[in-house]
N, C-alpha and C. Protein backbone atom coordinates (compact mmCIF):
# COMPACT_ATOMS: atom_id res chain seq x y z
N UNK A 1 0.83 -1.20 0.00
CA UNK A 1 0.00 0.00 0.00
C UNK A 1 0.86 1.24 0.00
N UNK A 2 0.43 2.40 -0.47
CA UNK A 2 1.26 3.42 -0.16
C UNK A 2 0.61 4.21 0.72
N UNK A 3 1.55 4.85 1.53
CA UNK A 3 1.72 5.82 2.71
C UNK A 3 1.55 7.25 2.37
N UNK A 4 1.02 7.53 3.51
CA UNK A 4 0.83 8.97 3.14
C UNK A 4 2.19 9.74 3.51
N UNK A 5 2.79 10.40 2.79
CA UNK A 5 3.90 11.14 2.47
C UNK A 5 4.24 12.37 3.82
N UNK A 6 5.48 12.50 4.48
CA UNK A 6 5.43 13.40 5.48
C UNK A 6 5.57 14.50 4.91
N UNK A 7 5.12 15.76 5.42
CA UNK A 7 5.48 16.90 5.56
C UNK A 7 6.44 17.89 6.48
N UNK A 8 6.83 18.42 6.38
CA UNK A 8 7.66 19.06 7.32
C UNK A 8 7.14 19.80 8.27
N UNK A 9 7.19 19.38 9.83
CA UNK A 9 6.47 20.82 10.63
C UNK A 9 7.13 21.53 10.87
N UNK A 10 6.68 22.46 10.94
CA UNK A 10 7.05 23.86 11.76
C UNK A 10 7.91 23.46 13.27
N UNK A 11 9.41 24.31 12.47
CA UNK A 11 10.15 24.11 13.87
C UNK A 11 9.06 25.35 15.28
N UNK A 12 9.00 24.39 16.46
CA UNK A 12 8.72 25.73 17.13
C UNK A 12 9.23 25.17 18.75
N UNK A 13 9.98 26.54 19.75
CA UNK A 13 9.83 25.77 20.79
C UNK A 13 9.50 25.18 21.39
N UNK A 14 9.93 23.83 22.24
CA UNK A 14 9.48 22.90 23.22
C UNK A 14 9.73 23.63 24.12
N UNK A 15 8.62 23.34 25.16
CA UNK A 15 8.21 23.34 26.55
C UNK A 15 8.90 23.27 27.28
N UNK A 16 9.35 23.19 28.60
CA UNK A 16 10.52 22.35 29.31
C UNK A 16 9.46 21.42 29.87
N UNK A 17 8.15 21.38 30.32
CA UNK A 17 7.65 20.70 30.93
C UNK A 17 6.24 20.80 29.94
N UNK A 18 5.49 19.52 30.66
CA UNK A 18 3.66 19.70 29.65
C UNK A 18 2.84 19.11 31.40
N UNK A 19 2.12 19.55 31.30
CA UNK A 19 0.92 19.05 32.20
C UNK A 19 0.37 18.00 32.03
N UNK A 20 -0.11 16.81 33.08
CA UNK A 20 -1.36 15.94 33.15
C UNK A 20 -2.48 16.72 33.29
N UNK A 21 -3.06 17.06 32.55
CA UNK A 21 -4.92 17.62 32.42
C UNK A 21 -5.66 17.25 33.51
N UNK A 22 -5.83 15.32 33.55
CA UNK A 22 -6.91 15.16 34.73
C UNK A 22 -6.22 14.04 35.14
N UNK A 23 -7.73 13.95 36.07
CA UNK A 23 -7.41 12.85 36.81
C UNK A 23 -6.92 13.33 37.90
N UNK A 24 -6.72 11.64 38.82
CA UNK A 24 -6.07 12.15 40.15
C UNK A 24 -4.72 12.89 40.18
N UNK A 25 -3.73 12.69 38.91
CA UNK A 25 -2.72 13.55 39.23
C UNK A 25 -2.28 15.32 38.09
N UNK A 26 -4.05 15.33 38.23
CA UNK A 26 -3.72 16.44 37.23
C UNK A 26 -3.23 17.37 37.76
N UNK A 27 -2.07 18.35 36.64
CA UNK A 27 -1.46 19.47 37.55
C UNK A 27 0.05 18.94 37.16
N UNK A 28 0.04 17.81 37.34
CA UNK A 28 1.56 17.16 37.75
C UNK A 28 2.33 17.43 36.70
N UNK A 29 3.61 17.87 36.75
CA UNK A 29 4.40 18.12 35.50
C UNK A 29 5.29 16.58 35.12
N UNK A 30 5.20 16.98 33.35
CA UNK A 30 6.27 15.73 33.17
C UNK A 30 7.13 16.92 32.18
N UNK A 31 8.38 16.16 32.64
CA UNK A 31 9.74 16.90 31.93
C UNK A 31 9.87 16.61 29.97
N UNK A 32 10.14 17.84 29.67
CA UNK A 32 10.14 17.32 28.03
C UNK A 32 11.31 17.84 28.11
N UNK A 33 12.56 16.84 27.99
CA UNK A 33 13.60 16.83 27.33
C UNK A 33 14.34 17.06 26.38
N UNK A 34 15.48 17.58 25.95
CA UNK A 34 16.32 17.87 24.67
C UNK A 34 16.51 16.36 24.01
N UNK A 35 15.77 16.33 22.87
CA UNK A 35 15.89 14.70 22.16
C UNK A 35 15.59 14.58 21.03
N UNK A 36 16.48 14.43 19.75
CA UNK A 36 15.40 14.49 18.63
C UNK A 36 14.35 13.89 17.89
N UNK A 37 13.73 14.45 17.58
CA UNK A 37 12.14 14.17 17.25
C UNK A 37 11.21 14.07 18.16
N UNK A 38 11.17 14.76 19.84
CA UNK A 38 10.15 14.30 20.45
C UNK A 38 9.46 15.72 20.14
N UNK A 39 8.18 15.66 20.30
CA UNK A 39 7.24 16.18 20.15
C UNK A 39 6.16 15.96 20.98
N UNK A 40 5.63 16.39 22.15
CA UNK A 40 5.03 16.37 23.35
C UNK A 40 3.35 16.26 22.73
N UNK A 41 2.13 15.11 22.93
CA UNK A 41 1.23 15.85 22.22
C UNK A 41 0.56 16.93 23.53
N UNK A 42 0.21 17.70 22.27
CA UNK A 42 -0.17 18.37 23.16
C UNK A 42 -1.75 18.69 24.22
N UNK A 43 -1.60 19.75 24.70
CA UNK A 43 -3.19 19.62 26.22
C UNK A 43 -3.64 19.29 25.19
N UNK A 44 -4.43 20.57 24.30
CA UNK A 44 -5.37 20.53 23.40
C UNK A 44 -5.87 19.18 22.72
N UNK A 45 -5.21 18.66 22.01
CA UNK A 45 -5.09 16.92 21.31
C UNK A 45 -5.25 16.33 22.38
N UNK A 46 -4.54 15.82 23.69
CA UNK A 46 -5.07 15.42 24.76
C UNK A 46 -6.47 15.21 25.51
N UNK A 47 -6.85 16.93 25.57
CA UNK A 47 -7.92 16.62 26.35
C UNK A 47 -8.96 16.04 25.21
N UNK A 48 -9.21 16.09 23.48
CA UNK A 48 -9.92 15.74 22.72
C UNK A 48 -10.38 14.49 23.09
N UNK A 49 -8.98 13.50 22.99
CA UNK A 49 -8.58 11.83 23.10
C UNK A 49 -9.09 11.51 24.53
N UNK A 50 -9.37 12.51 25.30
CA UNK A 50 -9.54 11.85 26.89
C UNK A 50 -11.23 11.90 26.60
N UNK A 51 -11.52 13.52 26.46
CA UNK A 51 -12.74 13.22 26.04
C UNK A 51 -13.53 12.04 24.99
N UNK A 52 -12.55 11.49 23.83
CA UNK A 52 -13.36 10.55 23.33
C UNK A 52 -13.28 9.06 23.73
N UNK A 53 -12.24 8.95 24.64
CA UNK A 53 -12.13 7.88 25.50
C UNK A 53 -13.09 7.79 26.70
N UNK A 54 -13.26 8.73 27.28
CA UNK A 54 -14.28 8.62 28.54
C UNK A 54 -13.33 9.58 29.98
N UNK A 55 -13.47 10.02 30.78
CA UNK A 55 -12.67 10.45 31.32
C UNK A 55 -12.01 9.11 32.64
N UNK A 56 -13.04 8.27 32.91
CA UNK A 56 -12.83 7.12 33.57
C UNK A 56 -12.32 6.11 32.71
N UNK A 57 -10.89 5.96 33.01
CA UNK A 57 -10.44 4.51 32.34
C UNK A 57 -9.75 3.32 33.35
N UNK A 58 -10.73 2.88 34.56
CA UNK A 58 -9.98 2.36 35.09
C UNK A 58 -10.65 0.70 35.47
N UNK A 59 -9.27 0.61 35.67
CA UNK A 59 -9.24 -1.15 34.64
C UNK A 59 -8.51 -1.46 33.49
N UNK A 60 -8.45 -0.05 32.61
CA UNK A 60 -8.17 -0.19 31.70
C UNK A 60 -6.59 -0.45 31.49
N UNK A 61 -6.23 -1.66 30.36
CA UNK A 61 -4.50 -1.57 30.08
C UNK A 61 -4.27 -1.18 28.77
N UNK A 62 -3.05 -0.04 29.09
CA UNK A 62 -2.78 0.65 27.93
C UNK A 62 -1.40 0.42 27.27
N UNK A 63 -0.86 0.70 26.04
CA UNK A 63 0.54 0.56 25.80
C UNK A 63 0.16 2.14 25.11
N UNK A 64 1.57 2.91 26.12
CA UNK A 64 2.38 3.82 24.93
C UNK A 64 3.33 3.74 24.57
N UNK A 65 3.38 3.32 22.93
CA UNK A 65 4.46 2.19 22.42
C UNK A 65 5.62 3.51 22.30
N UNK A 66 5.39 4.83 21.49
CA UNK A 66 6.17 5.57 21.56
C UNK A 66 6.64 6.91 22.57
N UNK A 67 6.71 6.53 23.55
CA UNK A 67 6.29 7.26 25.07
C UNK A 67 6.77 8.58 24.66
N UNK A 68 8.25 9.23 24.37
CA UNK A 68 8.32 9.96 24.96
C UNK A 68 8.44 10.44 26.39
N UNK A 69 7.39 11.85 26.21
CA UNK A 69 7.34 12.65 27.45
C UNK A 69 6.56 11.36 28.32
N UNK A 70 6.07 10.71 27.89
CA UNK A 70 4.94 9.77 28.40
C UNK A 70 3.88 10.55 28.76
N UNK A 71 3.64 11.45 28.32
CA UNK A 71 2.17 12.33 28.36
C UNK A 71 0.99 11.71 28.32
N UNK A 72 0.99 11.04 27.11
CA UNK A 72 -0.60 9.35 26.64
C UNK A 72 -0.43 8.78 27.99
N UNK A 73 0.51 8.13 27.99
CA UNK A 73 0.25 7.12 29.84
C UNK A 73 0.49 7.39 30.26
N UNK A 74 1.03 8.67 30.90
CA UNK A 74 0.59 8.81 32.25
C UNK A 74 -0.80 9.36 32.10
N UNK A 75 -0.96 10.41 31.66
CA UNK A 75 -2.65 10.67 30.88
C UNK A 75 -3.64 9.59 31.08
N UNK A 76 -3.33 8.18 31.33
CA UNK A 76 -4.21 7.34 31.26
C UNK A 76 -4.22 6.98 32.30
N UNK A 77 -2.97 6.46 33.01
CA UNK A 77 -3.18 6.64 34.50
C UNK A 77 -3.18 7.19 35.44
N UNK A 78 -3.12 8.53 35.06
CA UNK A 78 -4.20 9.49 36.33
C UNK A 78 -5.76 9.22 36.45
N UNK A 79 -5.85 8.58 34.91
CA UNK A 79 -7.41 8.41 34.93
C UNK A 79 -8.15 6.99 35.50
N UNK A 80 -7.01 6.40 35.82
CA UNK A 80 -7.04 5.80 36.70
C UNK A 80 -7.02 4.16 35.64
N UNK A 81 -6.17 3.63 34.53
CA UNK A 81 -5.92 2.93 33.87
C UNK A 81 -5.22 1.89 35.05
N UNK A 82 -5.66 0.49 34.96
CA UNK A 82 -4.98 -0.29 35.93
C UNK A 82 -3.26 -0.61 35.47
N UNK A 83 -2.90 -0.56 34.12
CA UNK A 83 -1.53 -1.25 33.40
C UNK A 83 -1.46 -0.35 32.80
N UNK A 84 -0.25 0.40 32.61
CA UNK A 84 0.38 0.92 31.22
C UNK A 84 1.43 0.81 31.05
N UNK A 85 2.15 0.42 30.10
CA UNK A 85 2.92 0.55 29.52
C UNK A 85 3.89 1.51 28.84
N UNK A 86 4.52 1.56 29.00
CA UNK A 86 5.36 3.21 28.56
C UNK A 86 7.01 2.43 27.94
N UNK A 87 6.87 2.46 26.55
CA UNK A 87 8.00 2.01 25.56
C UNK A 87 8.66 2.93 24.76
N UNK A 88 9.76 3.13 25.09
CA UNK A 88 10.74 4.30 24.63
C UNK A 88 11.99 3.48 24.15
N UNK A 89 12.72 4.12 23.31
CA UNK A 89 13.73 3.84 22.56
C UNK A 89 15.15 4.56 23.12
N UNK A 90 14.80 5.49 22.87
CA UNK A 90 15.99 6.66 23.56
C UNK A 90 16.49 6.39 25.26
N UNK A 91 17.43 5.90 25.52
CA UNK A 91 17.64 5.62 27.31
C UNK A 91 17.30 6.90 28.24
N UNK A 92 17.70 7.96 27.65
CA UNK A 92 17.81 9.70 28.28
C UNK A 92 16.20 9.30 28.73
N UNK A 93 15.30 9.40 28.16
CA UNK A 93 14.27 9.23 28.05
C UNK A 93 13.54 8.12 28.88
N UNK A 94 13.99 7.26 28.82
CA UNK A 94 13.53 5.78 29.13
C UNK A 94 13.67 5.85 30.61
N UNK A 95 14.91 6.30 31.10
CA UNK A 95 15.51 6.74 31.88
C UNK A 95 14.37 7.82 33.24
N UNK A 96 14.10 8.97 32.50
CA UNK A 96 13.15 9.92 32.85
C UNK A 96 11.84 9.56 33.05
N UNK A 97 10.89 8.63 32.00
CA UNK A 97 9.95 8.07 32.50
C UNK A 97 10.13 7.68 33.45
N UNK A 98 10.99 6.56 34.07
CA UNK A 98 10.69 5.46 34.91
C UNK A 98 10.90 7.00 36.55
N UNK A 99 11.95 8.12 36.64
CA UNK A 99 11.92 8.81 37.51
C UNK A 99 10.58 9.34 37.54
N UNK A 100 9.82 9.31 36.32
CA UNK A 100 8.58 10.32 36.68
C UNK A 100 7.52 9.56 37.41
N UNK A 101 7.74 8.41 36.52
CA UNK A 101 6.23 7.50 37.57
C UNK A 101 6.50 7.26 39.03
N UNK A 102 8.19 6.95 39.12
CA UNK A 102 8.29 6.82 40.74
C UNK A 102 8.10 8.04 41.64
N UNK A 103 8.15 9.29 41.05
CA UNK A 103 7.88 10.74 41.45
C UNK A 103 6.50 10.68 41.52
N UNK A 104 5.42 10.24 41.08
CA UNK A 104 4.24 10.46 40.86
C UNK A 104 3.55 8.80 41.79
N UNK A 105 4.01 8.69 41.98
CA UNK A 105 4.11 7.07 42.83
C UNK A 105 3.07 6.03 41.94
N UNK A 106 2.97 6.17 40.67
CA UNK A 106 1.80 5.45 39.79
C UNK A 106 2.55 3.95 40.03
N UNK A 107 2.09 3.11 40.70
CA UNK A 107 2.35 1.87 40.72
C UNK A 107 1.61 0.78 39.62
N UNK A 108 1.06 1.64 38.69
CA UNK A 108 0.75 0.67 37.64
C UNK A 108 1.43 0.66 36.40
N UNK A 109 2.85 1.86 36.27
CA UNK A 109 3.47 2.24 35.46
C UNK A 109 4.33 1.28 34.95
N UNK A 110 4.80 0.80 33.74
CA UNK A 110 5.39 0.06 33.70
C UNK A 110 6.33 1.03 32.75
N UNK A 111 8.10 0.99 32.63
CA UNK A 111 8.60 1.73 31.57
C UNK A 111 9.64 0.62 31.38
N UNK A 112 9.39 0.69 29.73
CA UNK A 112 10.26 -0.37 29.12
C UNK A 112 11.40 0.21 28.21
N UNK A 113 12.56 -0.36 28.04
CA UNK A 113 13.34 0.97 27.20
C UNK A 113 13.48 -0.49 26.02
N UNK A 114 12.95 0.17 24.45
CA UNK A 114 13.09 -0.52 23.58
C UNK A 114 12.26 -0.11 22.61
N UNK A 115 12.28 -1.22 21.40
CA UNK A 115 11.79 -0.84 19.96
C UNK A 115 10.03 -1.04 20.07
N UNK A 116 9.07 -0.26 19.54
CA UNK A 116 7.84 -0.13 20.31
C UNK A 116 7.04 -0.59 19.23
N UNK A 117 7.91 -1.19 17.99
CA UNK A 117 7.09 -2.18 16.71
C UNK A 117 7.49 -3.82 18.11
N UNK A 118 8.51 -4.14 17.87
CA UNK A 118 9.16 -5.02 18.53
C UNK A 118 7.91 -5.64 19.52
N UNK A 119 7.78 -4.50 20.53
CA UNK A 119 7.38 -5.11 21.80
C UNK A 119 5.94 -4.77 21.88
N UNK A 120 5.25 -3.98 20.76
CA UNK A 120 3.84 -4.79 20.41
C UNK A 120 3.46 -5.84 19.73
N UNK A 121 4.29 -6.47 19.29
CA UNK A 121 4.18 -7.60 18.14
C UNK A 121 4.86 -9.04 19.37
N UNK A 122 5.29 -8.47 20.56
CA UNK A 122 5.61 -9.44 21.55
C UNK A 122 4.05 -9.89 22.73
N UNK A 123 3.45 -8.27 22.12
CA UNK A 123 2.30 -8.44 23.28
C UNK A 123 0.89 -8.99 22.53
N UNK A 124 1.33 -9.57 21.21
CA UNK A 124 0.28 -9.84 20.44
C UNK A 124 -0.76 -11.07 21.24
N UNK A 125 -1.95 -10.93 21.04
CA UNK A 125 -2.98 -12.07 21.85
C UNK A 125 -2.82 -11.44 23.70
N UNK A 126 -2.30 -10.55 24.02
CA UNK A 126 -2.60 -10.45 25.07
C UNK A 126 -3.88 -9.69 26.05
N UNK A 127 -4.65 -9.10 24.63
CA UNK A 127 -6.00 -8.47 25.13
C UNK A 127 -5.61 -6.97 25.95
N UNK A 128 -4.96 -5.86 25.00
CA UNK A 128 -4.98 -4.98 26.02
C UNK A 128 -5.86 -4.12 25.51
N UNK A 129 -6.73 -2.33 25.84
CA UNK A 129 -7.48 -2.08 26.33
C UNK A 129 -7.62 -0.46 24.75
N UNK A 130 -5.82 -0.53 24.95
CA UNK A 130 -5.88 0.68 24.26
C UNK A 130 -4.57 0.65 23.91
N UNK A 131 -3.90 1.15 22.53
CA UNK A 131 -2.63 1.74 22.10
C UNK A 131 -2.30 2.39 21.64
N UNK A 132 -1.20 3.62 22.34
CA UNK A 132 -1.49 5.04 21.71
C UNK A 132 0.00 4.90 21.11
N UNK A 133 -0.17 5.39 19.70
CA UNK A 133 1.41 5.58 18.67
C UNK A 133 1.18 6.85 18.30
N UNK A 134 1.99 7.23 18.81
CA UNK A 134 3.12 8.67 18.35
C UNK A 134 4.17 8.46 17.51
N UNK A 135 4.27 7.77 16.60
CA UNK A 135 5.78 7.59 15.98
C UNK A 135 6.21 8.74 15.90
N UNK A 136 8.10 9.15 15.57
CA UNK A 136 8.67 9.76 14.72
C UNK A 136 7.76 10.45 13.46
N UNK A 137 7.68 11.59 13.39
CA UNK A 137 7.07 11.97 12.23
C UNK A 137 8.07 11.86 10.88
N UNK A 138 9.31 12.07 11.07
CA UNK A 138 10.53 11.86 10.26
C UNK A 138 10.53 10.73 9.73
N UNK A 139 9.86 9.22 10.07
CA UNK A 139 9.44 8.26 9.52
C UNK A 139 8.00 8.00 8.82
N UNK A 140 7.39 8.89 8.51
CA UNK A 140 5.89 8.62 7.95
C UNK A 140 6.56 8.04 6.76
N UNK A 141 7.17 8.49 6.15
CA UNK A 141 7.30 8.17 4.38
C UNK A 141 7.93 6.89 4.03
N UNK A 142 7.80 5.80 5.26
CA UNK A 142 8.45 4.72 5.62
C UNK A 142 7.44 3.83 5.78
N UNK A 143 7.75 2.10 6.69
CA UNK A 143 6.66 1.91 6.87
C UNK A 143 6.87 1.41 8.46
N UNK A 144 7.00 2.23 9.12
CA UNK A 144 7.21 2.64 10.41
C UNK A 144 5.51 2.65 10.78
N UNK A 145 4.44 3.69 10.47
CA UNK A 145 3.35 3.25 10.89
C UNK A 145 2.27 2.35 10.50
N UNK A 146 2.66 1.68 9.16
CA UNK A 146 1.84 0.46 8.86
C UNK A 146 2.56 -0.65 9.90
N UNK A 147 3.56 -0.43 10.25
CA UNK A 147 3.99 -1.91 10.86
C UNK A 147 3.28 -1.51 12.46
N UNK A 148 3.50 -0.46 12.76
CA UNK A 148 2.83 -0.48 14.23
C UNK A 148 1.44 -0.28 14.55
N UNK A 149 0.85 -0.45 13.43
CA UNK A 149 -0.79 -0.19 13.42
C UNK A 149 -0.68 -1.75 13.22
N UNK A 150 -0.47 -2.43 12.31
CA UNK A 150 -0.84 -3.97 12.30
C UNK A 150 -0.11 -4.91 13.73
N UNK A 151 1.03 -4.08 14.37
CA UNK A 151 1.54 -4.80 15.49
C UNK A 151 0.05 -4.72 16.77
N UNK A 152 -0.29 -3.26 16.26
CA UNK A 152 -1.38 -2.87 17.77
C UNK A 152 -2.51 -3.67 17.46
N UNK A 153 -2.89 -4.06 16.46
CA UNK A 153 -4.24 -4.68 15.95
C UNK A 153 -4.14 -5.84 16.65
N UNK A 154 -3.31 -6.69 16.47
CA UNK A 154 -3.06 -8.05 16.92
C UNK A 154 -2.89 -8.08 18.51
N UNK A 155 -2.72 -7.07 19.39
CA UNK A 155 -2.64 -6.88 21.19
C UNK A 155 -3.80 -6.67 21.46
N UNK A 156 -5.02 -6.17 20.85
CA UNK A 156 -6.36 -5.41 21.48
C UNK A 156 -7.19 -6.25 21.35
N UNK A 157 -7.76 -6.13 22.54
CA UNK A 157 -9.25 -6.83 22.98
C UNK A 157 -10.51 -6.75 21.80
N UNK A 158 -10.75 -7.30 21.08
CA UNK A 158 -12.13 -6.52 19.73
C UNK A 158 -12.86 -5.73 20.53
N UNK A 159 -12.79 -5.35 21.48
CA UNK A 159 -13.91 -3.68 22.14
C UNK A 159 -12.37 -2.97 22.21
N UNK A 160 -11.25 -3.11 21.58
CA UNK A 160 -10.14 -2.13 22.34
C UNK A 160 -10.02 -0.96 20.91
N UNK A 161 -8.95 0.36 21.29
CA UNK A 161 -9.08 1.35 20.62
C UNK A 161 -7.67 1.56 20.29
N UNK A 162 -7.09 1.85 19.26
CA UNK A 162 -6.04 2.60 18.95
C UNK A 162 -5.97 4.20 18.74
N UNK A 163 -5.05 5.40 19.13
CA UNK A 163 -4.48 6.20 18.96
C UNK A 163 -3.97 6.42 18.13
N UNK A 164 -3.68 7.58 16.79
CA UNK A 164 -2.55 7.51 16.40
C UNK A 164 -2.80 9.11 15.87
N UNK A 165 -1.54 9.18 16.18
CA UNK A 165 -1.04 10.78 15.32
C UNK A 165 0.11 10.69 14.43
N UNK A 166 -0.12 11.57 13.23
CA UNK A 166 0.47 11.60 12.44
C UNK A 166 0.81 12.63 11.66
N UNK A 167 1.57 13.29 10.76
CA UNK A 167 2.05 14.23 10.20
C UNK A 167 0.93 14.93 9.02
N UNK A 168 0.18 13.96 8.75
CA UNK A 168 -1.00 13.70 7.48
C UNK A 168 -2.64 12.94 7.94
N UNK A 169 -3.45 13.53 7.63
CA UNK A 169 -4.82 12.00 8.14
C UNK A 169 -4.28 11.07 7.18
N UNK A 170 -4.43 9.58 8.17
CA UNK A 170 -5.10 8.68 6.89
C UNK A 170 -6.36 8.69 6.44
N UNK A 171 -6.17 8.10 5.80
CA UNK A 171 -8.00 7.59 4.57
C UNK A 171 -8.53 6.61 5.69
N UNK A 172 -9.79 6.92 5.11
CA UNK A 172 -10.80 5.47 6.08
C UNK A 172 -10.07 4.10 4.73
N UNK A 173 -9.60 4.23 3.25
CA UNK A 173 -9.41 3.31 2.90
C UNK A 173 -8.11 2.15 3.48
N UNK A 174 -6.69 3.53 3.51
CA UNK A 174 -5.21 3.17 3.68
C UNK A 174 -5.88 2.11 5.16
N UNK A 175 -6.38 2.67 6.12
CA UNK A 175 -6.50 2.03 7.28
C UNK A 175 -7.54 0.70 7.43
N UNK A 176 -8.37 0.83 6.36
CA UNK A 176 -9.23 -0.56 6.58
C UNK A 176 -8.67 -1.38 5.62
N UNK A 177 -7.08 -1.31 4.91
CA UNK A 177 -6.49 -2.18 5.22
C UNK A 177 -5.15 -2.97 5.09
N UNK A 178 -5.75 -2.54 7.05
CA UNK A 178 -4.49 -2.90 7.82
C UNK A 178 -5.51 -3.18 8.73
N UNK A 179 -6.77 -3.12 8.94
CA UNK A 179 -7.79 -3.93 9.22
C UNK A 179 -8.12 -2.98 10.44
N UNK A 180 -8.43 -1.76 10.15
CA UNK A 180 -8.59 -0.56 11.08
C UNK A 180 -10.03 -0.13 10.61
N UNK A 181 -11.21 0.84 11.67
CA UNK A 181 -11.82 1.61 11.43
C UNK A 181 -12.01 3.14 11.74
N UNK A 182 -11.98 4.04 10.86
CA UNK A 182 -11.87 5.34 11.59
C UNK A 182 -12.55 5.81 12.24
N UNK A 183 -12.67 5.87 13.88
CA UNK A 183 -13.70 6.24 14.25
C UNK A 183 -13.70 7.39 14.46
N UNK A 184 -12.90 8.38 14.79
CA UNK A 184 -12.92 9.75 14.53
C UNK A 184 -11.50 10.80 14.45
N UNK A 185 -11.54 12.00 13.98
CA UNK A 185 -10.12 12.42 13.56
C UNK A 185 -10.43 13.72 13.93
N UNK A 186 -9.02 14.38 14.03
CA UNK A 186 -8.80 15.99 14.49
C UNK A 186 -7.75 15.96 13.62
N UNK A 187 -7.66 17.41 13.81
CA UNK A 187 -6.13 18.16 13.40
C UNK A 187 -5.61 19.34 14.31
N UNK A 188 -4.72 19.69 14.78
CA UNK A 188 -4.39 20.56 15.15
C UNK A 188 -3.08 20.80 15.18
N UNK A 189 -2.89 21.97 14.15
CA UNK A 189 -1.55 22.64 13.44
C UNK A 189 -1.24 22.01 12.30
N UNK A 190 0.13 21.00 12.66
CA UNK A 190 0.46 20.14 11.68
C UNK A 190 0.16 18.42 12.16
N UNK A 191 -0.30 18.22 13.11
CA UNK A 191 -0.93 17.31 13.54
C UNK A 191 -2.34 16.64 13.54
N UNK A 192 -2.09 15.54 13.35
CA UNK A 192 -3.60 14.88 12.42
C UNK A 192 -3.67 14.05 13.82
N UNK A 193 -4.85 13.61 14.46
CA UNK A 193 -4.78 12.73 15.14
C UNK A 193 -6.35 11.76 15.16
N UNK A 194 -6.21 10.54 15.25
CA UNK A 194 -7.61 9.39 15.03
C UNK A 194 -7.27 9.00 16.07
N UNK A 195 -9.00 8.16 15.60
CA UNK A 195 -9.06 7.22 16.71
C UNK A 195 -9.90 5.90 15.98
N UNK A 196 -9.06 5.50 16.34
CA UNK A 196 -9.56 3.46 15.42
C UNK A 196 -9.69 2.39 16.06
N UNK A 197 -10.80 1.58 15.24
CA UNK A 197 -11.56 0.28 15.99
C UNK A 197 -10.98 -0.57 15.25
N UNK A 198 -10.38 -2.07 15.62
CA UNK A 198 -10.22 -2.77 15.07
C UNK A 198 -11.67 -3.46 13.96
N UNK A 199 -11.82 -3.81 12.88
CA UNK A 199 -12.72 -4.46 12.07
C UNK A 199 -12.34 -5.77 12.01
N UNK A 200 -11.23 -6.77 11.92
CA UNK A 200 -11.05 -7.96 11.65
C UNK A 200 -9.69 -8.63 12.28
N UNK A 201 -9.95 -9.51 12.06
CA UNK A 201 -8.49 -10.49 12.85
C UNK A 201 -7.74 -11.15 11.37
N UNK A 202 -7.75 -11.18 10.71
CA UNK A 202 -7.32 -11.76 9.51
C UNK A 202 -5.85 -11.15 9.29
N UNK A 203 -5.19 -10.01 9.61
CA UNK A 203 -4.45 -9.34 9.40
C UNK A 203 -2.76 -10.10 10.29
């Protein structure tokens, strides 16, 4: 299939820090680091995704395959998500998550330092709840997010939801198939962001 093609965003300053919105630890700062390509999402996109998630997610297990700031999970577990997952590549980083959740005492945090195609395609059949991908935007024109949309398909419960932001929307076509449904989309700036139901297991 072909990919939708990146664009270039707009350089603009990072934050030193971004906020948790809600939940029990809203308020709480997480550190955004000197690293390249992170890109914090932001409140705005946040509070959208919380709102179309529900503001109660608890019980719920999440993977944020491309953590980052870990903004998505911890975001999920303030809201009181029982598991998340937080998968980073970069150690600086990997590193900083694991200080933030122990700062924030989230004992359901899990931070893994590694490849976040890799270690959804490890968690395949395990029924989790929700998976939020942030890739690299510097990789759209690759197939960096077809492989981690078909890795997340194969981890989720058939009631579970995927995340994804991207440099471009996809099509309701590109995504149904890779065996996705669009259930709804934003933009804000240079950021496209959905939200998708799995349709089939065949994939």
């Amino acid at each position: 299939m072909k990919h939708p093609p990146s664009h270039p965003a707009k350089r603009a300053r990072k934050p030193s820090s971004v906020r948790i919105i809600g939940g029990s630890h809203k308020r709480s700062l997480l550190p955004v680091l000197e690293a390249e390509g992170l890109r914090p999402t932001s409140d705005r996109v946040r509070e959208t995704l919380f709102n179309w998630l529900g503001q109660d997610l608890r019980g719920w297990r999440c993977i944020d395959a491309f953590s980052g700031t870990g903004a998505l999970g911890f975001e999920a577990a303030s809201r009181g998500a029982a598991d998340v997952l937080l998968v980073e590549q970069n150690t600086k980083l990997a590193l900083s998550l694991n200080a933030t959740a122990t700062r924030l005492k989230l004992a359901g945090v899990r931070v893994e330092r590694g490849d976040g195609v890799l270690v959804l395609g490890r968690e395949a059949g395990r029924k989790w709840d929700a998976v939020f991908l942030d890739p690299p935007f510097s990789q759209a024109s690759g197939d960096l997010f077809a492989r981690a949309l078909r890795a997340s398909r194969a981890c989720l419960k058939p009631s579970g939801v995927c995340y994804l932001e991207a440099p471009l929307a996809w099509s309701p076509d590109a995504l149904a198939a890779l065996g996705w449904a669009l259930e709804k989309q934003g933009q804000a700036g240079a950021v496209y962001f959905h939200l998708l139901k799995p349709v089939s297991s065949d994939l």
